[in-house]
N, C-alpha and C. Protein backbone atom coordinates (compact mmCIF):
# COMPACT_ATOMS: atom_id res chain seq x y z
N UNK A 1 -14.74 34.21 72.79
CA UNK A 1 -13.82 33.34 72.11
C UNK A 1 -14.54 32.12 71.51
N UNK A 2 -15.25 31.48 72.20
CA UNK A 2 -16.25 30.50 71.68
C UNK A 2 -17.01 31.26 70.09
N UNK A 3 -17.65 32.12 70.48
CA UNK A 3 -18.46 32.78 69.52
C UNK A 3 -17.19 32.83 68.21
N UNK A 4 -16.43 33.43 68.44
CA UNK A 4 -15.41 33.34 67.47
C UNK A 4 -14.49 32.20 66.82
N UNK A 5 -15.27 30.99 68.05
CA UNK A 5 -14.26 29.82 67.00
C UNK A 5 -15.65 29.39 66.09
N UNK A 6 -16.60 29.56 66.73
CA UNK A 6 -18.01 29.42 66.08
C UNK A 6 -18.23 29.87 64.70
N UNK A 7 -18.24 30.97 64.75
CA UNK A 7 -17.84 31.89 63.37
C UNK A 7 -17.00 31.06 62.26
N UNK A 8 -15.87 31.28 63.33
CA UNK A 8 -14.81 30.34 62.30
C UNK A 8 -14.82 28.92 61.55
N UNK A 9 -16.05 28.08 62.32
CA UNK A 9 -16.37 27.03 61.66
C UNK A 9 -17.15 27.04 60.78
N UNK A 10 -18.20 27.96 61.10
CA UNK A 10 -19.36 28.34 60.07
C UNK A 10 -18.66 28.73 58.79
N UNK A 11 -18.23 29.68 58.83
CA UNK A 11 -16.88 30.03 57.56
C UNK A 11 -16.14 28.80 57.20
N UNK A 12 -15.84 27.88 57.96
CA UNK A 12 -14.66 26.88 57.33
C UNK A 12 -16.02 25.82 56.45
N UNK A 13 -17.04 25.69 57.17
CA UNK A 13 -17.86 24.79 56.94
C UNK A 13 -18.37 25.28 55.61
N UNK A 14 -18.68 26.53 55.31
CA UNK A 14 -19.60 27.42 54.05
C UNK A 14 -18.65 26.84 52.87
N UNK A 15 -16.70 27.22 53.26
CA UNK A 15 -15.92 27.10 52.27
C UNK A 15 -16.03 25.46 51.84
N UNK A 16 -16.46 24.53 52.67
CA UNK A 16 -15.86 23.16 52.53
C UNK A 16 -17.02 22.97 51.34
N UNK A 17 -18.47 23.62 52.03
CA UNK A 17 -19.64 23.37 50.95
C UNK A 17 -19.47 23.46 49.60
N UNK A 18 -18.54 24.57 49.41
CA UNK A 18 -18.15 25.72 47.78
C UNK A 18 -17.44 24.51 47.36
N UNK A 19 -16.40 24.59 48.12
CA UNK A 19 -15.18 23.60 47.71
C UNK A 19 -15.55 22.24 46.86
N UNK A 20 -16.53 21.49 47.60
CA UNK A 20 -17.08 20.40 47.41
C UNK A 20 -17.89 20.40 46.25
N UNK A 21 -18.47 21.88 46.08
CA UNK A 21 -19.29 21.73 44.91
C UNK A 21 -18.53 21.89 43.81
N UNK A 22 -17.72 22.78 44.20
CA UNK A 22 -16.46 23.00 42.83
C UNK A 22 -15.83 21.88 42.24
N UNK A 23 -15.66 21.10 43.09
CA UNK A 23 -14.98 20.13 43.15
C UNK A 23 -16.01 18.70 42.32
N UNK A 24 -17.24 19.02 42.61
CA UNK A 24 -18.26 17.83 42.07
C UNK A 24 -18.66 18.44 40.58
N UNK A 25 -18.41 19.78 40.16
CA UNK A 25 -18.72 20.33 38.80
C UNK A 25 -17.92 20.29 38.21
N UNK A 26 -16.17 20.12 38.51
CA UNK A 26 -15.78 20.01 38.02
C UNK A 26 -15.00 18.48 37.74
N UNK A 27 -15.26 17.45 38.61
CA UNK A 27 -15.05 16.01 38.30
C UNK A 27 -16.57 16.17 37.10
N UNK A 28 -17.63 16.46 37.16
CA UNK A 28 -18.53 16.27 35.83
C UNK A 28 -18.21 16.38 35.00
N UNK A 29 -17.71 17.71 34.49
CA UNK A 29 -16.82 18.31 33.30
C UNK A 29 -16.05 17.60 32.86
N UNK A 30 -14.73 16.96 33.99
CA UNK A 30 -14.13 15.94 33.57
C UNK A 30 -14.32 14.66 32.80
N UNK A 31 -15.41 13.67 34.00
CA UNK A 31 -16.16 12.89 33.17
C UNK A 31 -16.91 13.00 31.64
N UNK A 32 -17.47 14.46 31.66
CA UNK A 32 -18.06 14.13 30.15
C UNK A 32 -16.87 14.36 29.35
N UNK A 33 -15.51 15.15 29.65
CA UNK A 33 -14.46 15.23 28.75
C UNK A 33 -13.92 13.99 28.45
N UNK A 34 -13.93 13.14 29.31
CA UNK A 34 -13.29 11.68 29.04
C UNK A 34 -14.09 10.97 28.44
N UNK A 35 -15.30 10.95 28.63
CA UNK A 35 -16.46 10.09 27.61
C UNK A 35 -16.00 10.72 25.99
N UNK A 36 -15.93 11.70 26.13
CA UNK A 36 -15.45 12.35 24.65
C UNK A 36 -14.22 11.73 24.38
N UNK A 37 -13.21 11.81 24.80
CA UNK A 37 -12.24 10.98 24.48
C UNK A 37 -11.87 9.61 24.49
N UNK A 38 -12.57 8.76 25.19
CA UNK A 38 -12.84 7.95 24.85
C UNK A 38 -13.86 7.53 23.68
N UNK A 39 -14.35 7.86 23.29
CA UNK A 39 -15.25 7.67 21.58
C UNK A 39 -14.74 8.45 20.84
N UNK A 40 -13.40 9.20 21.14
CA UNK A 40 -12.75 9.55 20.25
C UNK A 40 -11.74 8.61 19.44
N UNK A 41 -10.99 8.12 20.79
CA UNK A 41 -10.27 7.10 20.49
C UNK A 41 -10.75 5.75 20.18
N UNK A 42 -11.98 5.17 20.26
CA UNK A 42 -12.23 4.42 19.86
C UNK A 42 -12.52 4.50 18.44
N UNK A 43 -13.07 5.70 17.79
CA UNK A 43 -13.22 5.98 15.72
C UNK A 43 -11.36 5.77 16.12
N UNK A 44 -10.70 6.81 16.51
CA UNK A 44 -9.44 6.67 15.63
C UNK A 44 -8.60 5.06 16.13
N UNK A 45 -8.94 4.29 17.01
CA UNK A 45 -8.69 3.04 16.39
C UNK A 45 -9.06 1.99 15.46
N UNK A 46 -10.29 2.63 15.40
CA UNK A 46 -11.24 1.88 14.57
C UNK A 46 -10.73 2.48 12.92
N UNK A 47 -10.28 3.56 12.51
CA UNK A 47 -10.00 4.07 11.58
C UNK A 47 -8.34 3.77 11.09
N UNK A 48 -7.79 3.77 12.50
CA UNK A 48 -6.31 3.00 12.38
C UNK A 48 -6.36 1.92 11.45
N UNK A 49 -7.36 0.52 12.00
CA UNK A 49 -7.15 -0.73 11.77
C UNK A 49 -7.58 -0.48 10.52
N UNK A 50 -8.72 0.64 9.77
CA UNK A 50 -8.74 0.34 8.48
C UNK A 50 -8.00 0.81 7.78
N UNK A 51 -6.98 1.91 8.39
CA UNK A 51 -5.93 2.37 7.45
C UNK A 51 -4.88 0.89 7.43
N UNK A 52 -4.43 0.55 8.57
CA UNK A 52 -3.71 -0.86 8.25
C UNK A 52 -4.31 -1.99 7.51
N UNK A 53 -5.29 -2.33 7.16
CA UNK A 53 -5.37 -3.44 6.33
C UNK A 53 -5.48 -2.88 4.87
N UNK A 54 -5.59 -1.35 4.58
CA UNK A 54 -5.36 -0.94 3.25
C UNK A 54 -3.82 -1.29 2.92
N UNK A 55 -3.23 -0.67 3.96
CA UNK A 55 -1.71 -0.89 3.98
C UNK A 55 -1.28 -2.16 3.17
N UNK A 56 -2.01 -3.20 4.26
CA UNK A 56 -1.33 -4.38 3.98
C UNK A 56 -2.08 -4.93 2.37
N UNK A 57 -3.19 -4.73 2.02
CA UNK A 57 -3.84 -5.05 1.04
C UNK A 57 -2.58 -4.39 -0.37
N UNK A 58 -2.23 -2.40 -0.13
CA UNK A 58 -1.33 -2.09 -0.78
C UNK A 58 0.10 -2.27 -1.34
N UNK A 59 0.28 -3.06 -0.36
CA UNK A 59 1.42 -3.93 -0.05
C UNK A 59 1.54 -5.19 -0.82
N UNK A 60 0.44 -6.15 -0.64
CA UNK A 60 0.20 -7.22 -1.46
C UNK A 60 -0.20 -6.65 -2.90
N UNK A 61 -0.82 -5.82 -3.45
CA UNK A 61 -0.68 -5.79 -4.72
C UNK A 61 0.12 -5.20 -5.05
N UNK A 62 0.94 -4.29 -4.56
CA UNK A 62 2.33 -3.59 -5.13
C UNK A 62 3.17 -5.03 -5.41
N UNK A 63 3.29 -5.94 -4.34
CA UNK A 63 3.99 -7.23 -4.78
C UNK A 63 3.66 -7.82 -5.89
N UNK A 64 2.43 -8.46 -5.89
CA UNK A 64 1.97 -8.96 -7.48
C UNK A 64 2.18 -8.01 -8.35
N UNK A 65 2.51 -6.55 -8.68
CA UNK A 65 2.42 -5.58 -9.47
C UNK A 65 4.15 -5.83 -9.69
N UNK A 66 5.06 -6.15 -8.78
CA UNK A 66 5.83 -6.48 -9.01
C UNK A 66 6.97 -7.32 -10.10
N UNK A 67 5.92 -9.02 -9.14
CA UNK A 67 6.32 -9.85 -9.92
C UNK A 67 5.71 -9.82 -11.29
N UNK A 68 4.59 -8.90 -12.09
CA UNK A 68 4.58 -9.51 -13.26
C UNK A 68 5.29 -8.25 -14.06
N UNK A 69 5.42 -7.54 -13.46
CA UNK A 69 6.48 -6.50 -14.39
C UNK A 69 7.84 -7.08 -14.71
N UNK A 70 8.53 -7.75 -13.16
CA UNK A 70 9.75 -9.10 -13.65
C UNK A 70 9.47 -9.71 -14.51
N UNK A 71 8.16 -10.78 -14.74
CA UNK A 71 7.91 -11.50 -15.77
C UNK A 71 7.54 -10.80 -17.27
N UNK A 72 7.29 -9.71 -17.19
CA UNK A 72 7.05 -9.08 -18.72
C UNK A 72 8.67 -8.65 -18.81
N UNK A 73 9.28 -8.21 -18.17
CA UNK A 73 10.87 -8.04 -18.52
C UNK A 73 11.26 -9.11 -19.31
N UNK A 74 11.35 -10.22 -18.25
CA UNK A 74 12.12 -11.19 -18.95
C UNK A 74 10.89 -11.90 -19.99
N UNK A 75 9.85 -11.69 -20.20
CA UNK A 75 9.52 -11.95 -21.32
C UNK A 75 9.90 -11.05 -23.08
N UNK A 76 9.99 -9.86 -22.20
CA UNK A 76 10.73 -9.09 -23.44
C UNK A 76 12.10 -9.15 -23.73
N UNK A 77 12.75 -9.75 -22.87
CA UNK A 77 14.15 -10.14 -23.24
C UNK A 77 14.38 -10.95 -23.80
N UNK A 78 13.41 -11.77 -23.30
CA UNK A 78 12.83 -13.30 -24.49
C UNK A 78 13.12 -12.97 -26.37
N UNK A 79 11.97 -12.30 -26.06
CA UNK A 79 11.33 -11.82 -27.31
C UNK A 79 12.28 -10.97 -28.23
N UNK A 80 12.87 -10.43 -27.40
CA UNK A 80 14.43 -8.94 -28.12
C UNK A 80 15.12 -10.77 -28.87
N UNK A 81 15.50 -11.26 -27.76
CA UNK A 81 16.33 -12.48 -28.22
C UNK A 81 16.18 -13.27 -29.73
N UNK A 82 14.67 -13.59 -29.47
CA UNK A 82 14.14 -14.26 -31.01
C UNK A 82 14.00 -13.31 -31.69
N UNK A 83 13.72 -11.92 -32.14
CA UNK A 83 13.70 -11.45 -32.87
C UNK A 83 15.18 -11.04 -33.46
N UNK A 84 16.35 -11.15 -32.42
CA UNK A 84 17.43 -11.13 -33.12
C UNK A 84 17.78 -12.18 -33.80
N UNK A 85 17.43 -13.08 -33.30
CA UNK A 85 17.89 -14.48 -34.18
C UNK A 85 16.91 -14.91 -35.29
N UNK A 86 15.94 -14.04 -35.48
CA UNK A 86 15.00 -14.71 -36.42
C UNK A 86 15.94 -13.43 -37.05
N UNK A 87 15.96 -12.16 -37.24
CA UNK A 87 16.38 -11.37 -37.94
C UNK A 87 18.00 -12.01 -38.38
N UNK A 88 18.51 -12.20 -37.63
CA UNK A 88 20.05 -12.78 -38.18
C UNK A 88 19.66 -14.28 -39.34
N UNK A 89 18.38 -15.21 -38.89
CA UNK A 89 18.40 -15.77 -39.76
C UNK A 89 17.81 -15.30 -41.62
N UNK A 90 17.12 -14.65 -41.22
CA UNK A 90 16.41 -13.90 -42.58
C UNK A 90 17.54 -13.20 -43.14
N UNK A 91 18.91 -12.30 -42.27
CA UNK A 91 19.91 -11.92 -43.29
C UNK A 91 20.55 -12.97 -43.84
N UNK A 92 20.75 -13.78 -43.35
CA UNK A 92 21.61 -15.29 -43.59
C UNK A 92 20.92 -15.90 -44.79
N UNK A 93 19.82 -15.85 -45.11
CA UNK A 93 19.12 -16.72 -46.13
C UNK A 93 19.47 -15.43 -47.32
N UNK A 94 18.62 -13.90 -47.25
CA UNK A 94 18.97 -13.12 -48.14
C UNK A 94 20.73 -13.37 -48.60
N UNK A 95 21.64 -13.26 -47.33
CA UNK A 95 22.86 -13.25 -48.05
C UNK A 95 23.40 -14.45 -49.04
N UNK A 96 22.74 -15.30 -48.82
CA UNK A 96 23.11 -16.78 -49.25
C UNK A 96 22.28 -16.41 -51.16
N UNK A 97 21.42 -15.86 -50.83
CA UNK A 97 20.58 -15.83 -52.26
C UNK A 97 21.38 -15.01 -53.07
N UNK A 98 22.11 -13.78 -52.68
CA UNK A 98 22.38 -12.50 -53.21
C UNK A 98 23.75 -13.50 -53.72
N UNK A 99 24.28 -14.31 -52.83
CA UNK A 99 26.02 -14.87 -53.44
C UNK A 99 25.50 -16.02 -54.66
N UNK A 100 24.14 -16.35 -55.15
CA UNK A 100 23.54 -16.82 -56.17
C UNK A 100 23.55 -18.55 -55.23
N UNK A 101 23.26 -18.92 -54.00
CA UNK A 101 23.74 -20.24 -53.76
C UNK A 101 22.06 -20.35 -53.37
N UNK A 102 21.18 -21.20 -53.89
CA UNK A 102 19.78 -20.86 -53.49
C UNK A 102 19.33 -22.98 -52.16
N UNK A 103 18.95 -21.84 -51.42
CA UNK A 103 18.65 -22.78 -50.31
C UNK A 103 16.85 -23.15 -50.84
N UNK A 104 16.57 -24.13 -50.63
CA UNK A 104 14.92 -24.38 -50.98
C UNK A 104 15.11 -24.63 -49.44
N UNK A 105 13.78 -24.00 -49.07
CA UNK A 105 12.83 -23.78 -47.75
C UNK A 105 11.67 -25.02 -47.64
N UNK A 106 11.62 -25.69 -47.34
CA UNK A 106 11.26 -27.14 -46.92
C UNK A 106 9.69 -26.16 -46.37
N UNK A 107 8.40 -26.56 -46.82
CA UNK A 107 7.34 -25.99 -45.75
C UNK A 107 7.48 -26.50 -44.52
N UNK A 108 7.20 -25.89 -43.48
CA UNK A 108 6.98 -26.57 -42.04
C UNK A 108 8.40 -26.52 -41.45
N UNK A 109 9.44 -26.53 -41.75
CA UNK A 109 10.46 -26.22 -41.23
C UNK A 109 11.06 -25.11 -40.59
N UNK A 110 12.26 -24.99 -40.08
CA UNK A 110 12.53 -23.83 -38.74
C UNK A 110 12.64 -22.34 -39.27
N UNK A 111 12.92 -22.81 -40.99
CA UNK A 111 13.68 -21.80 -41.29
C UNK A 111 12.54 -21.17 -42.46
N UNK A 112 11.44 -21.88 -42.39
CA UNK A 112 10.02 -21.38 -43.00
C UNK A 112 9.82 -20.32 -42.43
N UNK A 113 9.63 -21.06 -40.85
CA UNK A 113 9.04 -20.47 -39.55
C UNK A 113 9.44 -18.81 -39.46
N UNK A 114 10.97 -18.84 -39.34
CA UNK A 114 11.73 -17.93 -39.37
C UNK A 114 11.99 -17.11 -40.25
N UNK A 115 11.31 -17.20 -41.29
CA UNK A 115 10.99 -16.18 -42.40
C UNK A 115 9.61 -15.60 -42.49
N UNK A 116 8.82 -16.55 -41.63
CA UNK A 116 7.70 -16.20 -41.82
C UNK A 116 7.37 -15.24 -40.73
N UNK A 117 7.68 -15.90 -39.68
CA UNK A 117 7.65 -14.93 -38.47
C UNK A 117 8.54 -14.91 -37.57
N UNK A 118 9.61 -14.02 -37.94
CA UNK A 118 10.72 -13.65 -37.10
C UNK A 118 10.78 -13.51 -35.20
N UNK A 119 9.67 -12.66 -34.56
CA UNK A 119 9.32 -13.03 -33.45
C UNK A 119 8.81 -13.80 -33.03
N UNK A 120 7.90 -14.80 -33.72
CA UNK A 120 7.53 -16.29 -33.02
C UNK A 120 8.50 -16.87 -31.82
């Protein structure tokens, strides 16, 4: 019976050896898997932060891309504006000539201006 618990330790002891080694090859494995993932995750944060400051860079010029498209709007609404009124004044002078009533155009005046260059 001795001899046989003997046995039995030798066997428990052989398995604990396996065990232990299994156990130490495979915490290695582990470790180098986590070194890998960790310098994995460190590029993809590192690649994060440069996708976010494109972001924000894209962001700020979509804004300025913004505001001057507002400002060319209302500069062309501007511009639609005076060219209607320079055009309404140039019919106004033609119609005045055609009813034989003749206006003299002063040089330097609004209505020079406005014949001369309607969108000014």
């Amino acid at each position: 019976m001795l001899e046989m618990q003997h046995n039995q330790m030798m066997t428990d002891l052989k398995r604990m050896s396996q065990d232990i080694s299994e156990a130490l090859s495979k915490c290695q494995h582990l470790t180098k898997e986590n070194q890998l993932y960790c310098c994995r995750n460190c590029h993809l944060l590192i690649e994060s932060n440069l996708i976010q400051h494109k972001v924000r860079m894209l962001w700020k010029e979509n804004r300025q891309l913004l505001r001057k498209q507002i400002a060319l709007e209302e500069c062309n609404i501007k511009t639609k504006i005076l060219c209607k009124e320079g055009s309404q004044k140039i019919k106004d002078e033609y119609s005045r000539q055609a009813t034989g009533k003749q206006i003299i155009v002063v040089p330097g005046s609004k209505e020079e201006a406005a014949m001369s260059n309607p969108c000014a």
